[in-house]
C-alpha atoms as a PDB file:
ATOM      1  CA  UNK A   1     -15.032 -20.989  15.953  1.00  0.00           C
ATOM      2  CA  UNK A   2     -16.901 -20.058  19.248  1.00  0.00           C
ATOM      3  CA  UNK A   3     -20.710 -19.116  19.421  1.00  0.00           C
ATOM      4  CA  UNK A   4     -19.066 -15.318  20.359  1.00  0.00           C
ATOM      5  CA  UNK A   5     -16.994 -15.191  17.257  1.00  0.00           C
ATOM      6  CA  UNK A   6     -19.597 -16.210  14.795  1.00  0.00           C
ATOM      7  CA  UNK A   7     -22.274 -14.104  16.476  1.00  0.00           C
ATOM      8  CA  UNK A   8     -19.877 -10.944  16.316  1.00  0.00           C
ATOM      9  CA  UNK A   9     -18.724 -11.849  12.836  1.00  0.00           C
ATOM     10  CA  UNK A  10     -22.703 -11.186  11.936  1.00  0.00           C
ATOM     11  CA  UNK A  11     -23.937  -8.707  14.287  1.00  0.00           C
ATOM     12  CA  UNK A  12     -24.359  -4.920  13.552  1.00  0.00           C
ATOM     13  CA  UNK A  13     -20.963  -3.435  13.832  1.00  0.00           C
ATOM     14  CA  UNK A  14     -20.669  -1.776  17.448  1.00  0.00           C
ATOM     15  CA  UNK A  15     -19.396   1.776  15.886  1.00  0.00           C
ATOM     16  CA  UNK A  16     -19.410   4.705  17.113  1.00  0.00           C
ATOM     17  CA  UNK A  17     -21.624   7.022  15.808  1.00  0.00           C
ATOM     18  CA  UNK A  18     -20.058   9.786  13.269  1.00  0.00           C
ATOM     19  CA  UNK A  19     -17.953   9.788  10.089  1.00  0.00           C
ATOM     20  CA  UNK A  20     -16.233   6.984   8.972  1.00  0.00           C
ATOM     21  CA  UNK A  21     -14.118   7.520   5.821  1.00  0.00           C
ATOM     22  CA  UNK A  22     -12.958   4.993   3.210  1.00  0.00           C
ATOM     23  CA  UNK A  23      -9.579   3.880   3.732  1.00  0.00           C
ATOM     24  CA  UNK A  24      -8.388   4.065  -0.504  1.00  0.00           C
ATOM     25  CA  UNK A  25      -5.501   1.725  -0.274  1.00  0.00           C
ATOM     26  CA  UNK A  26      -7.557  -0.790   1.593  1.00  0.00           C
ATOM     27  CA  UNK A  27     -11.133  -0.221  -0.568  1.00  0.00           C
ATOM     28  CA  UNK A  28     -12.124  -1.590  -3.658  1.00  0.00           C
ATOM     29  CA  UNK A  29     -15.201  -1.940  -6.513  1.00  0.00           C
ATOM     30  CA  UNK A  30     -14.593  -5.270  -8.733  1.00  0.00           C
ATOM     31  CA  UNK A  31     -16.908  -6.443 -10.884  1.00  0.00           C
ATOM     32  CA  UNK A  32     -17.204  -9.680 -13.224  1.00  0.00           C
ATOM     33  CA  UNK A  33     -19.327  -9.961 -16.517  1.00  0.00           C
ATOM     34  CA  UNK A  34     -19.921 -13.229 -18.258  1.00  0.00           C
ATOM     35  CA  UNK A  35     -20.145 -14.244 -21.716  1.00  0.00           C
ATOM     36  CA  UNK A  36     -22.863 -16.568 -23.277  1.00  0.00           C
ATOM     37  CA  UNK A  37     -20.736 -19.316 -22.646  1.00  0.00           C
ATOM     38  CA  UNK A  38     -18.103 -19.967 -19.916  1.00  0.00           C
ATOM     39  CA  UNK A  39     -15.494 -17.107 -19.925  1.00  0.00           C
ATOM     40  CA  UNK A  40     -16.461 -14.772 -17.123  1.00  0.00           C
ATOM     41  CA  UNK A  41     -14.261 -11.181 -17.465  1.00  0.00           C
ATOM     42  CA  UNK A  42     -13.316 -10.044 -14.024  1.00  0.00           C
ATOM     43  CA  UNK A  43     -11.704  -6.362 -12.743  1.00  0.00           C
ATOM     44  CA  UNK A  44     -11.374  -3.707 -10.547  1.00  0.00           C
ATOM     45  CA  UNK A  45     -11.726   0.182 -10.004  1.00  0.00           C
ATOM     46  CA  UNK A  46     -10.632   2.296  -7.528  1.00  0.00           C
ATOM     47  CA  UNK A  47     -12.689   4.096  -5.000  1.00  0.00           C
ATOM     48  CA  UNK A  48     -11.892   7.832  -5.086  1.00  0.00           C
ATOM     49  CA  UNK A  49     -13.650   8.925  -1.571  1.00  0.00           C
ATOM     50  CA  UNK A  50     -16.688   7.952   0.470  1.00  0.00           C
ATOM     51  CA  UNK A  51     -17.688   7.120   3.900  1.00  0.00           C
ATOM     52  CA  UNK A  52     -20.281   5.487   6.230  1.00  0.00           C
ATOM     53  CA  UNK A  53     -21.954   7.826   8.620  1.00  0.00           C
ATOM     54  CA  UNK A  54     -23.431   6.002  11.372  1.00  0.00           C
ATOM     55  CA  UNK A  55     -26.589   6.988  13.105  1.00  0.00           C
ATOM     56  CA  UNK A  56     -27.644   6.191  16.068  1.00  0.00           C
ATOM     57  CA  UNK A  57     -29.687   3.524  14.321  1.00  0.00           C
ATOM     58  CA  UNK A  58     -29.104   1.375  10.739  1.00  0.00           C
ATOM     59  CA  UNK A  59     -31.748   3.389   9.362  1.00  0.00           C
ATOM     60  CA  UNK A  60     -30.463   6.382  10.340  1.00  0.00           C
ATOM     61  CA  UNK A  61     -27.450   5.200   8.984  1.00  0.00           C
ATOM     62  CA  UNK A  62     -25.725   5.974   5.078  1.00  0.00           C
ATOM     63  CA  UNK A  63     -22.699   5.034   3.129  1.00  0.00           C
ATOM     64  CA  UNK A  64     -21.576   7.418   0.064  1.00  0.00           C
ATOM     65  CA  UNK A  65     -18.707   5.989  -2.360  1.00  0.00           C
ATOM     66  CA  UNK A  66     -17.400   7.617  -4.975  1.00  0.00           C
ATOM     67  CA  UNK A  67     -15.478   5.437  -8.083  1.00  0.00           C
ATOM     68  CA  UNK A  68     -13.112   6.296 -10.620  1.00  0.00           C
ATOM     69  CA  UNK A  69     -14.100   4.382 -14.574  1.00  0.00           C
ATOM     70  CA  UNK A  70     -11.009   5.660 -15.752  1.00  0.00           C
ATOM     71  CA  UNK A  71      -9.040   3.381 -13.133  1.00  0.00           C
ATOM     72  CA  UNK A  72     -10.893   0.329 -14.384  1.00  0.00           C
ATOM     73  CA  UNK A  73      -8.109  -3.113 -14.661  1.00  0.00           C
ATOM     74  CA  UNK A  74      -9.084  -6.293 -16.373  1.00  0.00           C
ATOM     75  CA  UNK A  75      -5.981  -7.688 -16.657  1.00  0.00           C
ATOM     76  CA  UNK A  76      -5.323  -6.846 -20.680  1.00  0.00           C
ATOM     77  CA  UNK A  77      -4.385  -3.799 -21.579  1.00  0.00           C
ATOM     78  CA  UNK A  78      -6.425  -3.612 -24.931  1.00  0.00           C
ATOM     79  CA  UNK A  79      -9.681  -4.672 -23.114  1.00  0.00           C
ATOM     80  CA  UNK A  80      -9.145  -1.768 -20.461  1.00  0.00           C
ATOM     81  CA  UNK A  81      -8.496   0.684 -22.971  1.00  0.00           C
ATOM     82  CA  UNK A  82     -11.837  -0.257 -24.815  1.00  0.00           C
ATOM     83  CA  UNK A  83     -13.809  -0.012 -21.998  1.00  0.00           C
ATOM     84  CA  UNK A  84     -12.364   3.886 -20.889  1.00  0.00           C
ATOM     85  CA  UNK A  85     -13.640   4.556 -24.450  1.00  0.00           C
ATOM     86  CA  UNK A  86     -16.916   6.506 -25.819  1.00  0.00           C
ATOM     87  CA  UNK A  87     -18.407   2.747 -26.233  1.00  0.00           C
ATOM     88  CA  UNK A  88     -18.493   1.635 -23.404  1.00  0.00           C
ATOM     89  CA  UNK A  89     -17.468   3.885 -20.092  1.00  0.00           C
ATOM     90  CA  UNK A  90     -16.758   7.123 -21.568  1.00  0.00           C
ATOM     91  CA  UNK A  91     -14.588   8.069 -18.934  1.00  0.00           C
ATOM     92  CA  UNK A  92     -13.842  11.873 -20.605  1.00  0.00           C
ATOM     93  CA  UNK A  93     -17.903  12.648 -20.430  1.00  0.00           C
ATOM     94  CA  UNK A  94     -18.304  10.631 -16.863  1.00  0.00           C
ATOM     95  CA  UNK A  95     -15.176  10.734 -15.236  1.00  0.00           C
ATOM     96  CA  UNK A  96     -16.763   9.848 -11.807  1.00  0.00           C
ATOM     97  CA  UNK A  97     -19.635   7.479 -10.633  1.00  0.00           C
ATOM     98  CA  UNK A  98     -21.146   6.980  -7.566  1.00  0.00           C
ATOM     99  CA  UNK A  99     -23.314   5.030  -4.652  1.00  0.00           C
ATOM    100  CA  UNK A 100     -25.256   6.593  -2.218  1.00  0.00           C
ATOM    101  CA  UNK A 101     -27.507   4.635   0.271  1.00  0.00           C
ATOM    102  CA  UNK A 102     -31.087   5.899   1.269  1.00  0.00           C
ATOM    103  CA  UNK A 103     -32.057   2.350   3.496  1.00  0.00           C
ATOM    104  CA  UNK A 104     -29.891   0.265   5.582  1.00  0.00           C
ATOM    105  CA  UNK A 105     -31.886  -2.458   7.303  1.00  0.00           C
ATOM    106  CA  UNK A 106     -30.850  -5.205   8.977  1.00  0.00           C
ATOM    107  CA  UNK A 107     -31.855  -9.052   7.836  1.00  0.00           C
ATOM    108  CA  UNK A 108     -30.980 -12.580   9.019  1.00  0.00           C
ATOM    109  CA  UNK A 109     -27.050 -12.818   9.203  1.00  0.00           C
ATOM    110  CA  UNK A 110     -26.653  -9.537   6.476  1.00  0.00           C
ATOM    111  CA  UNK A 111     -27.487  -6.091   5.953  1.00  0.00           C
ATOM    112  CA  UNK A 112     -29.485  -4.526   2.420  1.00  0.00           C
ATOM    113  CA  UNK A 113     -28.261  -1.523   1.219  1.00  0.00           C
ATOM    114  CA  UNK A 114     -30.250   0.180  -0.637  1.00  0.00           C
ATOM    115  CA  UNK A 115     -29.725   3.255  -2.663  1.00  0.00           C
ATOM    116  CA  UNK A 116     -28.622   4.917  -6.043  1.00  0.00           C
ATOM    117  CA  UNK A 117     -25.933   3.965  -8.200  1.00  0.00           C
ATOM    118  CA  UNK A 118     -24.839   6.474 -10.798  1.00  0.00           C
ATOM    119  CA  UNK A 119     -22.754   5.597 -13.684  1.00  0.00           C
ATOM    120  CA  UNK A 120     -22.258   6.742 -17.350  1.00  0.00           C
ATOM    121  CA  UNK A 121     -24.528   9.535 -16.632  1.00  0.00           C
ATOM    122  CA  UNK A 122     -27.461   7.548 -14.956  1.00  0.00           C
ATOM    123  CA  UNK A 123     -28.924   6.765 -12.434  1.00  0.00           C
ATOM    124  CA  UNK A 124     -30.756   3.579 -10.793  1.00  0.00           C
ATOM    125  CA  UNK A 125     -31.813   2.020  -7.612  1.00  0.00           C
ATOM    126  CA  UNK A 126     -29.475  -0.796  -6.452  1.00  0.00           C
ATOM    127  CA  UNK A 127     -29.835  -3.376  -3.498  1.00  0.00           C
ATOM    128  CA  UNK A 128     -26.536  -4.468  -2.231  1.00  0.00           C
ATOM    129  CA  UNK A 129     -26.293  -7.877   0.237  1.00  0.00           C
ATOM    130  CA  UNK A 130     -23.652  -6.119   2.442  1.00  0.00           C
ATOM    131  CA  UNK A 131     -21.592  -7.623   5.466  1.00  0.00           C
ATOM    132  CA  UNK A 132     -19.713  -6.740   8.164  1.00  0.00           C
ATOM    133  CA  UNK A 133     -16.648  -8.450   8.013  1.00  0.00           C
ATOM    134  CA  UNK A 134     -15.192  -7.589  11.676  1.00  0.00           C
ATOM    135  CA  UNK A 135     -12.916  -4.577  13.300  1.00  0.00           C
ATOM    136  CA  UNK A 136      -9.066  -4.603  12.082  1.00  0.00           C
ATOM    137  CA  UNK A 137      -6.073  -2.218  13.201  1.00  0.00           C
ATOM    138  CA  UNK A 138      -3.747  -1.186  10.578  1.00  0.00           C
ATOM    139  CA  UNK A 139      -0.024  -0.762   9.752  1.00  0.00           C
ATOM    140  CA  UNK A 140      -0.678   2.821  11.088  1.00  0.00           C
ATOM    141  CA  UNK A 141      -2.486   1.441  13.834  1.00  0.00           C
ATOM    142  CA  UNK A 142      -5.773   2.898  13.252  1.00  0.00           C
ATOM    143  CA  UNK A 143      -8.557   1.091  13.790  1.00  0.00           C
ATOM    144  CA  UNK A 144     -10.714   0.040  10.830  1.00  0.00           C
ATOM    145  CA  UNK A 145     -13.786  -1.591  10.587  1.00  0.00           C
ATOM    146  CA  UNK A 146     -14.594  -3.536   7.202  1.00  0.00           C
ATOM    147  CA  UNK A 147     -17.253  -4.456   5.099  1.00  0.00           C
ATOM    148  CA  UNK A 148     -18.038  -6.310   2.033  1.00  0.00           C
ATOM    149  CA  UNK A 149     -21.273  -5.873  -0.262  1.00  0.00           C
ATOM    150  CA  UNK A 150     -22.666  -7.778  -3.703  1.00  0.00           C
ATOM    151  CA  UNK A 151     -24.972  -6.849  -6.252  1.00  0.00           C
ATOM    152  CA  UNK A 152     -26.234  -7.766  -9.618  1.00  0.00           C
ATOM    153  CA  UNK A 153     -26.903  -5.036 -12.223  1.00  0.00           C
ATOM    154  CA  UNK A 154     -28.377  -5.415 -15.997  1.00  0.00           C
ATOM    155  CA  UNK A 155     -25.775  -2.750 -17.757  1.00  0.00           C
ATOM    156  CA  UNK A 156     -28.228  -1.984 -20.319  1.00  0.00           C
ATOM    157  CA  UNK A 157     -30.121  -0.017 -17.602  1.00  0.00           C
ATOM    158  CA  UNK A 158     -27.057   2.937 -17.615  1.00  0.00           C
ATOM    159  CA  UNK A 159     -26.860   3.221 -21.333  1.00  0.00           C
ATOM    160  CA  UNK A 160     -24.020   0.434 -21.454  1.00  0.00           C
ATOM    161  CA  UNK A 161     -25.302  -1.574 -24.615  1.00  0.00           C
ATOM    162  CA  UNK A 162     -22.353  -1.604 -27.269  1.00  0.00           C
ATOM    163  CA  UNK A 163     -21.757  -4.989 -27.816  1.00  0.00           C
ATOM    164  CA  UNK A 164     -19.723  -5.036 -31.022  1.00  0.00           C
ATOM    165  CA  UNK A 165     -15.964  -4.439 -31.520  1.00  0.00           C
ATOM    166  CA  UNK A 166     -14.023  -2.386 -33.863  1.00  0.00           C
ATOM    167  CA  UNK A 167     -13.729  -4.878 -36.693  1.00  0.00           C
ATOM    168  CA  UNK A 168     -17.749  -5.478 -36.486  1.00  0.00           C
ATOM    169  CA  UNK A 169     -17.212  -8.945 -35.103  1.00  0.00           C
ATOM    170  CA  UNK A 170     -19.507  -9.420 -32.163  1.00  0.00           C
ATOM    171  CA  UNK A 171     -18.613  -9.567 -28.560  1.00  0.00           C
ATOM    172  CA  UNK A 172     -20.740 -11.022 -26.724  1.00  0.00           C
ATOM    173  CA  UNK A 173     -20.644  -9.590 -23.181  1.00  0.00           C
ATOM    174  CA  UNK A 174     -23.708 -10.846 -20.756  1.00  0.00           C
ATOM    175  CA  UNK A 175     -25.901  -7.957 -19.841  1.00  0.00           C
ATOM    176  CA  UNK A 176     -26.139  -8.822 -16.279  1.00  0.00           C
ATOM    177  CA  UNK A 177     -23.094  -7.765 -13.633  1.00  0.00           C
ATOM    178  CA  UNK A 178     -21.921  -8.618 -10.800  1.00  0.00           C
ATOM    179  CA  UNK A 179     -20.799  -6.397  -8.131  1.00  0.00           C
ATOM    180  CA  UNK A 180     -18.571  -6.821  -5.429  1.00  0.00           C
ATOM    181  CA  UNK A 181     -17.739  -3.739  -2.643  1.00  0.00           C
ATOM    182  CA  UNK A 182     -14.533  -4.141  -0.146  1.00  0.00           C
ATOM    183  CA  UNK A 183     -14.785  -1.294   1.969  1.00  0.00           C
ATOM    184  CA  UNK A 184     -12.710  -0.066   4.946  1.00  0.00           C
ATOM    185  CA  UNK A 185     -13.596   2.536   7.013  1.00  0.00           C
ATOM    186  CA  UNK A 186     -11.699   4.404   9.689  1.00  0.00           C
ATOM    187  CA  UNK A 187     -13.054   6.744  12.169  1.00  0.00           C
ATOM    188  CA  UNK A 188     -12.319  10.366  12.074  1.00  0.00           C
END
């Protein structure tokens, strides 16, 4: 890879300034959760909406996503279901959770993005590593510009503490999870 390449790979996005909106069939929030041992559970939600509006500076900069529980996949059907229940998600009291940013800054080869994350009813300051991962055209031929963002989150902060299962056998589940963001904005 050539000095040029790696240097844009990192680099600030040049973007236009405006409204960028999430591309849904392109966007993603997954997440994996451990258990005491080695098992780690991983899946996925949709993203409903958002966008990043760009400033004419990072700070001036903010990115608002908006993610549907009720979508959540695992990978076992049983598992999903418990999770859209009153236990766990509650998807029929919070049917909608959300991320808004109030500080992009720039560090070494990354961006922070700081801001509030809002689920089951609460919410809590996150801090996101985010990336940009480089401009794209799609099957449409628009042009896109993506991203990808991590972050590590104690559930028991947004009331998500159950840790038993129906038959009062106990499941385990780490408190600490791991978010991952794949988002893929296209100018409008």
């Amino acid at each position: 890879m050539t000095q040029t390449a790696t240097k844009a790979r990192h680099d600030a996005p040049d973007l236009t300034s405006g409204r960028w909106t999430a591309d849904l069939a392109y966007s993603s929030i997954h997440f994996k959760i451990g258990h005491p041992r080695v098992i780690k559970v991983r899946g996925f939600m949709p993203l409903t909406g958002g966008y990043l509006e760009v400033g004419q500076s990072l700070a001036d900069s903010t990115v608002d996503l908006r993610f549907d529980p009720a979508g959540v996949r695992t990978g076992v059907g049983r598992r999903d279901a418990m999770l859209l229940g009153p236990n766990f998600f509650d998807v029929d009291s919070y049917p909608v959770w959300s991320f808004r940013s109030s500080l992009i800054t720039r560090l070494h080869h990354h961006f922070s993005v700081v801001g509030e994350l809002t689920m089951h009813g609460m919410s809590h300051p996150v801090s996101f590593t985010a990336q940009f991962d480089g401009l794209d055209v799609l099957v449409d031929d628009r042009s896109a510009a993506v991203f990808t963002a991590d972050a590590e989150i104690d559930r028991f902060d947004w009331g998500l503490t159950w840790t038993e299962d129906q038959a009062g056998s106990r499941v385990r589940s780490a408190r600490d999870v791991a978010i991952g963001v794949h988002l893929v904005v296209v100018r409008q």
